[in-house]
PDB file of N, CA and C in Angstrom:
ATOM      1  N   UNK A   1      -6.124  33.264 -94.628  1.00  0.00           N
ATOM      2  CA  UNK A   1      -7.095  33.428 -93.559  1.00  0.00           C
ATOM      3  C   UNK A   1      -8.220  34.363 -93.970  1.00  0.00           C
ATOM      4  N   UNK A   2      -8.496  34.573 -95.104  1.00  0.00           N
ATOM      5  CA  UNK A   2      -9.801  34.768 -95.471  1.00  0.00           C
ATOM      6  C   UNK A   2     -10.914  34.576 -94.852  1.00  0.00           C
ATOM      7  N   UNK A   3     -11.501  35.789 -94.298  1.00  0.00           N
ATOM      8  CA  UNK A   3     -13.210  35.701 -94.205  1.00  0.00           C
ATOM      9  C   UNK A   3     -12.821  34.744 -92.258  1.00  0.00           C
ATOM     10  N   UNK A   4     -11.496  35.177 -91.783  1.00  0.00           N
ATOM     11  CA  UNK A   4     -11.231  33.877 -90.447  1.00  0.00           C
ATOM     12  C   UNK A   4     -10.666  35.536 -89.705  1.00  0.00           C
ATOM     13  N   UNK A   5     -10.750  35.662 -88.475  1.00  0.00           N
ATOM     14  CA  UNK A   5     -10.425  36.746 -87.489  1.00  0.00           C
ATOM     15  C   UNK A   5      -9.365  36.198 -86.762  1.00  0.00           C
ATOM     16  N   UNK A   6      -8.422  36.949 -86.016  1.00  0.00           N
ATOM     17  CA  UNK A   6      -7.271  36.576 -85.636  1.00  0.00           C
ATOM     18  C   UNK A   6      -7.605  37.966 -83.930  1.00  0.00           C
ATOM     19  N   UNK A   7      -7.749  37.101 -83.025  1.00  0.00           N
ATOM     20  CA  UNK A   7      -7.903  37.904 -82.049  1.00  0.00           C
ATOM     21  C   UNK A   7      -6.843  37.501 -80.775  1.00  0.00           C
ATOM     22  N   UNK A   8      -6.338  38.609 -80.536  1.00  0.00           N
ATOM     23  CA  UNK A   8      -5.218  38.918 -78.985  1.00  0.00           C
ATOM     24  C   UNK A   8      -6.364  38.829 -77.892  1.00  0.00           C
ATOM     25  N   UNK A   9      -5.502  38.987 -76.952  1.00  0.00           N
ATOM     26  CA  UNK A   9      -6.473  38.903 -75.453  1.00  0.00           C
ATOM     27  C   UNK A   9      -7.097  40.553 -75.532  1.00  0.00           C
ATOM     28  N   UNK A  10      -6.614  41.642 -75.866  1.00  0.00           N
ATOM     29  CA  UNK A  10      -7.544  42.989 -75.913  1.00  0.00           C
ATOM     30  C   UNK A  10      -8.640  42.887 -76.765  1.00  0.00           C
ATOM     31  N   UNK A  11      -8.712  41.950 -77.938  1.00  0.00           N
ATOM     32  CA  UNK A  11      -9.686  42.597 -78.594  1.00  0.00           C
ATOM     33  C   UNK A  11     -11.076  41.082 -78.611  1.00  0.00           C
ATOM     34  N   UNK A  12     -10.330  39.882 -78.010  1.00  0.00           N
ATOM     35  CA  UNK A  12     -11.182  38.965 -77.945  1.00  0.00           C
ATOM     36  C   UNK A  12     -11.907  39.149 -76.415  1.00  0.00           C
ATOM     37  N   UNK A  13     -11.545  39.593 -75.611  1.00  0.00           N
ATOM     38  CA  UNK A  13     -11.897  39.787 -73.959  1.00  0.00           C
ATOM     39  C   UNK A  13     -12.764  40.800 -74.191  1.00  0.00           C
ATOM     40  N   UNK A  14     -13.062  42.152 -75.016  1.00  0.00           N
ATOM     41  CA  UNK A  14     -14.816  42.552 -74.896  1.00  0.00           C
ATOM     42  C   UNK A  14     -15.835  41.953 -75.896  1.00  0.00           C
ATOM     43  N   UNK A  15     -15.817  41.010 -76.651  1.00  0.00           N
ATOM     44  CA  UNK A  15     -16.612  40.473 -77.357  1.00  0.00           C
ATOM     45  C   UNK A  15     -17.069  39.522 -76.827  1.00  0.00           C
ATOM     46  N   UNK A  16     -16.617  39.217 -75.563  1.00  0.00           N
ATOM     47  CA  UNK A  16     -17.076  37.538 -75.063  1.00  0.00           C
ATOM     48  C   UNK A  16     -19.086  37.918 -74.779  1.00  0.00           C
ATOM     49  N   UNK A  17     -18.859  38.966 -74.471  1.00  0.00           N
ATOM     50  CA  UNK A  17     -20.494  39.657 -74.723  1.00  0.00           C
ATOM     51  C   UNK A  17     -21.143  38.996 -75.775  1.00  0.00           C
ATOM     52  N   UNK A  18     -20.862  38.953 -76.233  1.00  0.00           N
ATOM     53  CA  UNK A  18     -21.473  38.725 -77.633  1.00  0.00           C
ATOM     54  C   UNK A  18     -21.129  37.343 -78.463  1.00  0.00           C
ATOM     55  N   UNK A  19     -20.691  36.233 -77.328  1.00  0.00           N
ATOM     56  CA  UNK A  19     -20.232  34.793 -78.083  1.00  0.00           C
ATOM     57  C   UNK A  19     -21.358  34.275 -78.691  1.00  0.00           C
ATOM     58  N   UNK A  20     -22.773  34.098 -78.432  1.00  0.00           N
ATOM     59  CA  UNK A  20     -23.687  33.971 -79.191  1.00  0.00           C
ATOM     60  C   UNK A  20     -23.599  34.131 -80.620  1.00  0.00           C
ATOM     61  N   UNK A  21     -22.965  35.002 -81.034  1.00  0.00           N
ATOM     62  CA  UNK A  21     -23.014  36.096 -81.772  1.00  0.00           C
ATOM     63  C   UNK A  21     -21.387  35.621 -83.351  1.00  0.00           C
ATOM     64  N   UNK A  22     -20.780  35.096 -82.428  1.00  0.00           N
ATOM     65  CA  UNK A  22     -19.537  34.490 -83.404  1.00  0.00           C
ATOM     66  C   UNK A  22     -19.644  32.967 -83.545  1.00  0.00           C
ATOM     67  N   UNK A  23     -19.111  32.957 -85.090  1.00  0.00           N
ATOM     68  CA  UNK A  23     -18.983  31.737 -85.248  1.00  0.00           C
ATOM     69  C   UNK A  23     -17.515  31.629 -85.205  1.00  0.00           C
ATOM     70  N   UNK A  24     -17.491  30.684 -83.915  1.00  0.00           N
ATOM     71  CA  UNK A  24     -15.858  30.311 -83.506  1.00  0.00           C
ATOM     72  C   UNK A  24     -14.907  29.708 -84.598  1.00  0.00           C
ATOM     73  N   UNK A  25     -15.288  29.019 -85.027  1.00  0.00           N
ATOM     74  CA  UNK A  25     -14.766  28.093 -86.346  1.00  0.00           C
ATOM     75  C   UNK A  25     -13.862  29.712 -86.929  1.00  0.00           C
ATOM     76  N   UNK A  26     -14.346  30.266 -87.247  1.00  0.00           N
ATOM     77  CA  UNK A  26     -14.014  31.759 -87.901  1.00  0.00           C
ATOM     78  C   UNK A  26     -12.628  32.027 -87.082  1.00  0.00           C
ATOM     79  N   UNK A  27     -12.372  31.815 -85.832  1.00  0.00           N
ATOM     80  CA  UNK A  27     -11.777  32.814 -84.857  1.00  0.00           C
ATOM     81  C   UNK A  27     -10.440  31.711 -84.880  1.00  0.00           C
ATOM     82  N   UNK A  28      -9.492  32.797 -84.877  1.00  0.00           N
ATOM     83  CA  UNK A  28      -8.001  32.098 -84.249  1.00  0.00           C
ATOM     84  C   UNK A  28      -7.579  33.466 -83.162  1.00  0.00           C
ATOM     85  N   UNK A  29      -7.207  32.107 -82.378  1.00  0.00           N
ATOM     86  CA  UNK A  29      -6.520  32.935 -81.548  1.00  0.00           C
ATOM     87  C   UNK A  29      -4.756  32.882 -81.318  1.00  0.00           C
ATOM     88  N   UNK A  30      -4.276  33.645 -80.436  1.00  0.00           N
ATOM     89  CA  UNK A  30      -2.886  33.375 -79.976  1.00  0.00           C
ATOM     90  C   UNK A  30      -2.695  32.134 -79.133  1.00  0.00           C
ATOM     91  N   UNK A  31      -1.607  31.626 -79.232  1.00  0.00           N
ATOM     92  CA  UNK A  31      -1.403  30.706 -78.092  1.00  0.00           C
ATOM     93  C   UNK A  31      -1.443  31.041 -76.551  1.00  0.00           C
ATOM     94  N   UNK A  32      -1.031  32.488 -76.248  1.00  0.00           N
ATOM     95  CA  UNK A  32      -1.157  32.930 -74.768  1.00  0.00           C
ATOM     96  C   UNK A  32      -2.466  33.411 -74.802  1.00  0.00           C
ATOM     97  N   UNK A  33      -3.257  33.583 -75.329  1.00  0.00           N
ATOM     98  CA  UNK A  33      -4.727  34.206 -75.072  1.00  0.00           C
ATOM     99  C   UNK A  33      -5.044  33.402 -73.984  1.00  0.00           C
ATOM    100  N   UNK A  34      -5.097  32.632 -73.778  1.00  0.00           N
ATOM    101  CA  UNK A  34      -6.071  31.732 -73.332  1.00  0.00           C
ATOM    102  C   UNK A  34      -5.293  32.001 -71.433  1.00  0.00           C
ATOM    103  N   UNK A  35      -4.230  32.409 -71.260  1.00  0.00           N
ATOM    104  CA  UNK A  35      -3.604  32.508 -70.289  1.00  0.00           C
ATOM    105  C   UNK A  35      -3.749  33.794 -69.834  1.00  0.00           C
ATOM    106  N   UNK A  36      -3.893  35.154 -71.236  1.00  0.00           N
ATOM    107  CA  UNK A  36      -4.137  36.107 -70.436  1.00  0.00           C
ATOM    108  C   UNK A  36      -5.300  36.823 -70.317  1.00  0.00           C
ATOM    109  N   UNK A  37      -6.123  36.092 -71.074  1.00  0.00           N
ATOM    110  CA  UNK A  37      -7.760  36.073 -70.752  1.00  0.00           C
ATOM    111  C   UNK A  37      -7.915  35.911 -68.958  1.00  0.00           C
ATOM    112  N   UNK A  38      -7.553  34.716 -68.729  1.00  0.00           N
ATOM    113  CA  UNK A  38      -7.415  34.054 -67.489  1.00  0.00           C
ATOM    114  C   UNK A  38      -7.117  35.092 -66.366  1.00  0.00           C
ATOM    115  N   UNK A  39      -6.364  36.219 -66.557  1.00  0.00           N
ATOM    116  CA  UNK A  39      -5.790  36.836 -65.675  1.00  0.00           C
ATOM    117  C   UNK A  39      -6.099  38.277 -65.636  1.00  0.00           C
ATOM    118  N   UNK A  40      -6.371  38.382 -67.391  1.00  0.00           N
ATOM    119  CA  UNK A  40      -7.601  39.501 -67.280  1.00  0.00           C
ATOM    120  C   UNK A  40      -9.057  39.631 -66.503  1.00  0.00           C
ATOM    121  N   UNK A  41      -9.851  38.225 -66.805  1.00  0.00           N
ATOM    122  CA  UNK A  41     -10.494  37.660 -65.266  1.00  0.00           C
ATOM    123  C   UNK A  41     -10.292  38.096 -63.827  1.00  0.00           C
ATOM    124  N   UNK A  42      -9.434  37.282 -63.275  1.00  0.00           N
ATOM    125  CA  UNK A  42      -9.324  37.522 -62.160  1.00  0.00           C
ATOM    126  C   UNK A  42      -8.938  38.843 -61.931  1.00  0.00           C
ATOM    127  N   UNK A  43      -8.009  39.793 -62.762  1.00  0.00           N
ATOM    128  CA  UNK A  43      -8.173  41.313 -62.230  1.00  0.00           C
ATOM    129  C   UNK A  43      -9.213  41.680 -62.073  1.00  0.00           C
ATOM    130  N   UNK A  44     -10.266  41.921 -63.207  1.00  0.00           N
ATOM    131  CA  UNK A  44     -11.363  42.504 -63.601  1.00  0.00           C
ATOM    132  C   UNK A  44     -12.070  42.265 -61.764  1.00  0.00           C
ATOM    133  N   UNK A  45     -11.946  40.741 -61.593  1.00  0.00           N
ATOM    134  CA  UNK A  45     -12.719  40.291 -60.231  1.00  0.00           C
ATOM    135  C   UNK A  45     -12.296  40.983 -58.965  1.00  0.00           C
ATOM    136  N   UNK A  46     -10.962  40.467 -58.688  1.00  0.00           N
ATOM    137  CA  UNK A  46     -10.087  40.906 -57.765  1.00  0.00           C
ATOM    138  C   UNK A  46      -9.765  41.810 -56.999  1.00  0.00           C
ATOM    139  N   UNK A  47      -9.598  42.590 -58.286  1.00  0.00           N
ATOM    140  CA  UNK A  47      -8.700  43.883 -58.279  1.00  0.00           C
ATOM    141  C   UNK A  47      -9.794  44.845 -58.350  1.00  0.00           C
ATOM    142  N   UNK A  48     -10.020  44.938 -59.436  1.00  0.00           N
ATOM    143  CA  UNK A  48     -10.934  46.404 -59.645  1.00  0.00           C
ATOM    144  C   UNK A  48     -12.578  46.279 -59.089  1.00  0.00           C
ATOM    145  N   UNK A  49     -12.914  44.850 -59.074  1.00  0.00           N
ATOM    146  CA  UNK A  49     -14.176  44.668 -58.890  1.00  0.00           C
ATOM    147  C   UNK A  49     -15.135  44.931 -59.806  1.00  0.00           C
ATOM    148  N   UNK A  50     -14.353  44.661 -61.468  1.00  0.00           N
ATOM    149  CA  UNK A  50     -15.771  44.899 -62.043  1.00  0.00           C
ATOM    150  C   UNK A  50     -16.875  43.833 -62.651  1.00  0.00           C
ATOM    151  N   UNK A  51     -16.241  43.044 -62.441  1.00  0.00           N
ATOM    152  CA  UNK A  51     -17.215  41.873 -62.633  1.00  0.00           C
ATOM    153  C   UNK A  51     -17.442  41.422 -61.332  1.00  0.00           C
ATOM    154  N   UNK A  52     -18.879  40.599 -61.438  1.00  0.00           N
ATOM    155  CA  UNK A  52     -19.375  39.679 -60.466  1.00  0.00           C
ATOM    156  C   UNK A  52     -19.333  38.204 -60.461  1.00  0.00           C
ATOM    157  N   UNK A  53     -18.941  37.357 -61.609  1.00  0.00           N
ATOM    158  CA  UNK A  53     -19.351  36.034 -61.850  1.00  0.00           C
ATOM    159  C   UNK A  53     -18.010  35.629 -62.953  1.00  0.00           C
ATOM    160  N   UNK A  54     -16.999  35.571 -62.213  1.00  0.00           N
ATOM    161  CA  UNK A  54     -15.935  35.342 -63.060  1.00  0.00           C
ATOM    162  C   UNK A  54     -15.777  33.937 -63.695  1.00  0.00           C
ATOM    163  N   UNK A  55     -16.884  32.992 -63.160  1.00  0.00           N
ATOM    164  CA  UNK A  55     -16.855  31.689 -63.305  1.00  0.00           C
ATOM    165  C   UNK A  55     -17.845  31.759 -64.634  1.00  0.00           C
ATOM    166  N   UNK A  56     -18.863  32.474 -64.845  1.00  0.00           N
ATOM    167  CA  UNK A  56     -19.485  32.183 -66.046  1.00  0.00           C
ATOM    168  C   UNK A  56     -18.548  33.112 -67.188  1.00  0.00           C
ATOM    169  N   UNK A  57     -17.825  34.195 -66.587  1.00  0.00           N
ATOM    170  CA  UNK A  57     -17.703  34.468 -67.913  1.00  0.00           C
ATOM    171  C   UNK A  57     -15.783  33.697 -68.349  1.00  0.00           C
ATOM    172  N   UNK A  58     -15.162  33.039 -67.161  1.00  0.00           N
ATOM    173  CA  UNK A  58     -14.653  32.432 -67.736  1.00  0.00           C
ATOM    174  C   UNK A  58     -15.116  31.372 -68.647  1.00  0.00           C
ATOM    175  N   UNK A  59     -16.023  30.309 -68.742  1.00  0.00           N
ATOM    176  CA  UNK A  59     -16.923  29.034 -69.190  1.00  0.00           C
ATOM    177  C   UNK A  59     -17.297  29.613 -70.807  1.00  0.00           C
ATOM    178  N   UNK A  60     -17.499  31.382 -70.699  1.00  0.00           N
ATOM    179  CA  UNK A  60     -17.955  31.610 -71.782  1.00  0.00           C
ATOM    180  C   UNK A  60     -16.613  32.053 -72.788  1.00  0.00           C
ATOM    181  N   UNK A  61     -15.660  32.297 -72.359  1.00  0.00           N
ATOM    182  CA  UNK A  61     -14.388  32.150 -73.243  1.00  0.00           C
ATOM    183  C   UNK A  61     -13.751  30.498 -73.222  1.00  0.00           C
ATOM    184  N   UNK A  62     -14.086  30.239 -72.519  1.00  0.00           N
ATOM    185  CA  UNK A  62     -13.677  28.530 -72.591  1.00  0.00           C
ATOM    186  C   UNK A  62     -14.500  28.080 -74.133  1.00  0.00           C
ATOM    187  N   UNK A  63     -16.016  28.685 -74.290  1.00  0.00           N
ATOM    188  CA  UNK A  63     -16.564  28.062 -75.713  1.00  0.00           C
ATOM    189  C   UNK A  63     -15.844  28.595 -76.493  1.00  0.00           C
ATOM    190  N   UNK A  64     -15.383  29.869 -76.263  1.00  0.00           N
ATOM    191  CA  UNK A  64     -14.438  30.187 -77.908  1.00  0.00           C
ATOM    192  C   UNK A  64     -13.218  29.667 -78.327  1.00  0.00           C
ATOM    193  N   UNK A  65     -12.284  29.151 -76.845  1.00  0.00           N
ATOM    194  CA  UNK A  65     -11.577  28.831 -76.429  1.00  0.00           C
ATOM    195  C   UNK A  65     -10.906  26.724 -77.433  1.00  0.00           C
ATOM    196  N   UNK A  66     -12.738  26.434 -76.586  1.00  0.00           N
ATOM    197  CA  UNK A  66     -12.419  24.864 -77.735  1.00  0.00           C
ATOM    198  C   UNK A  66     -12.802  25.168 -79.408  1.00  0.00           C
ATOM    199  N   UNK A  67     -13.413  26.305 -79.834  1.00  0.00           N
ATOM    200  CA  UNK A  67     -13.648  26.098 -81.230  1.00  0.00           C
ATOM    201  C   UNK A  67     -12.742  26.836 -81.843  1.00  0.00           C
ATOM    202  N   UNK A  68     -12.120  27.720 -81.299  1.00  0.00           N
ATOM    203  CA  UNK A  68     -11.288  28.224 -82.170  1.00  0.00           C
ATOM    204  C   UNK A  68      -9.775  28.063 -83.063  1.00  0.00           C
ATOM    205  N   UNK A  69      -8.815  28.134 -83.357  1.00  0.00           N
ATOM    206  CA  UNK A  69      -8.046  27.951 -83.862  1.00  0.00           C
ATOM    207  C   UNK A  69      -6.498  28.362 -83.054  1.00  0.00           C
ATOM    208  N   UNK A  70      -5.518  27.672 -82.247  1.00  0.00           N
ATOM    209  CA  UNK A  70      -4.418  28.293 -81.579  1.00  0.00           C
ATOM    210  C   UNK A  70      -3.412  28.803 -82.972  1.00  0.00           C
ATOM    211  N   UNK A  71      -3.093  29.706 -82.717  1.00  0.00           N
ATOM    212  CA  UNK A  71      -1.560  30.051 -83.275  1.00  0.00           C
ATOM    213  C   UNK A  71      -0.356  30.430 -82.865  1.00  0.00           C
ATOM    214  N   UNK A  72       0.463  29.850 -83.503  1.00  0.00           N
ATOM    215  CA  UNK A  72       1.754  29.866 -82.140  1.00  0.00           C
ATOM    216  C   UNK A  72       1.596  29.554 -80.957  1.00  0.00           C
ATOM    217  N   UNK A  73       1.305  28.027 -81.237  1.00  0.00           N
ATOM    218  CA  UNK A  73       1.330  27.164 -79.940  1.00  0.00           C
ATOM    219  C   UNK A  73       2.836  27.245 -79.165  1.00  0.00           C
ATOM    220  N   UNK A  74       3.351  27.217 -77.908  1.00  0.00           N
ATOM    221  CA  UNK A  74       4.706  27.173 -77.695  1.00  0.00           C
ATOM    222  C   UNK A  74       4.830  26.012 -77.100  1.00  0.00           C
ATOM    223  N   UNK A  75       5.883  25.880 -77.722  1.00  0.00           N
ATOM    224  CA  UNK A  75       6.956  24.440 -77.185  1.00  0.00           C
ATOM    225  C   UNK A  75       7.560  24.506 -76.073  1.00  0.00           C
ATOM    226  N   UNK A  76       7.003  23.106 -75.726  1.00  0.00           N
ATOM    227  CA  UNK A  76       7.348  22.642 -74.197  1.00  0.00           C
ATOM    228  C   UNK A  76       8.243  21.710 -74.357  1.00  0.00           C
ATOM    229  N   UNK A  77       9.614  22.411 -73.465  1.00  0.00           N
ATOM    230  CA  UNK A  77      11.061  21.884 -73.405  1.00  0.00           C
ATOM    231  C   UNK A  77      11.371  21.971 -72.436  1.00  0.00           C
TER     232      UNK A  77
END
């Protein structure tokens, strides 16, 4: 994985700032990212109130979301 980033939900959830900015192809993520992105969201909204527009900045982890790479997909049994 040379020159390729490997990001958890802590360290991919403050860069979404800056998706412009990555080339996704580069990026793998976890298989639960994508679930606790999701829920990092709705706290941020919810709960603490610190976002306003949870719908764009979900859409904007959704782009990193289709280009990036899953790892440790889990099996459904």
């Amino acid at each position: 994985m040379k020159d390729r980033f490997l990001f958890d939900t802590s360290a991919l959830y403050p860069v979404l700032n800056y998706i412009d900015e990555i080339d996704v192809s580069r990026v793998h993520i976890l298989s639960l990212t994508f679930y606790e992105v999701g829920n990092v969201i709705w706290r941020e909204f919810s709960v603490r109130k610190k976002i306003v527009d949870p719908i764009s900045l979900a859409k904007l982890f959704q782009k990193i979301h289709e280009g990036a790479q899953s790892v440790g997909r889990p099996s459904i049994r």
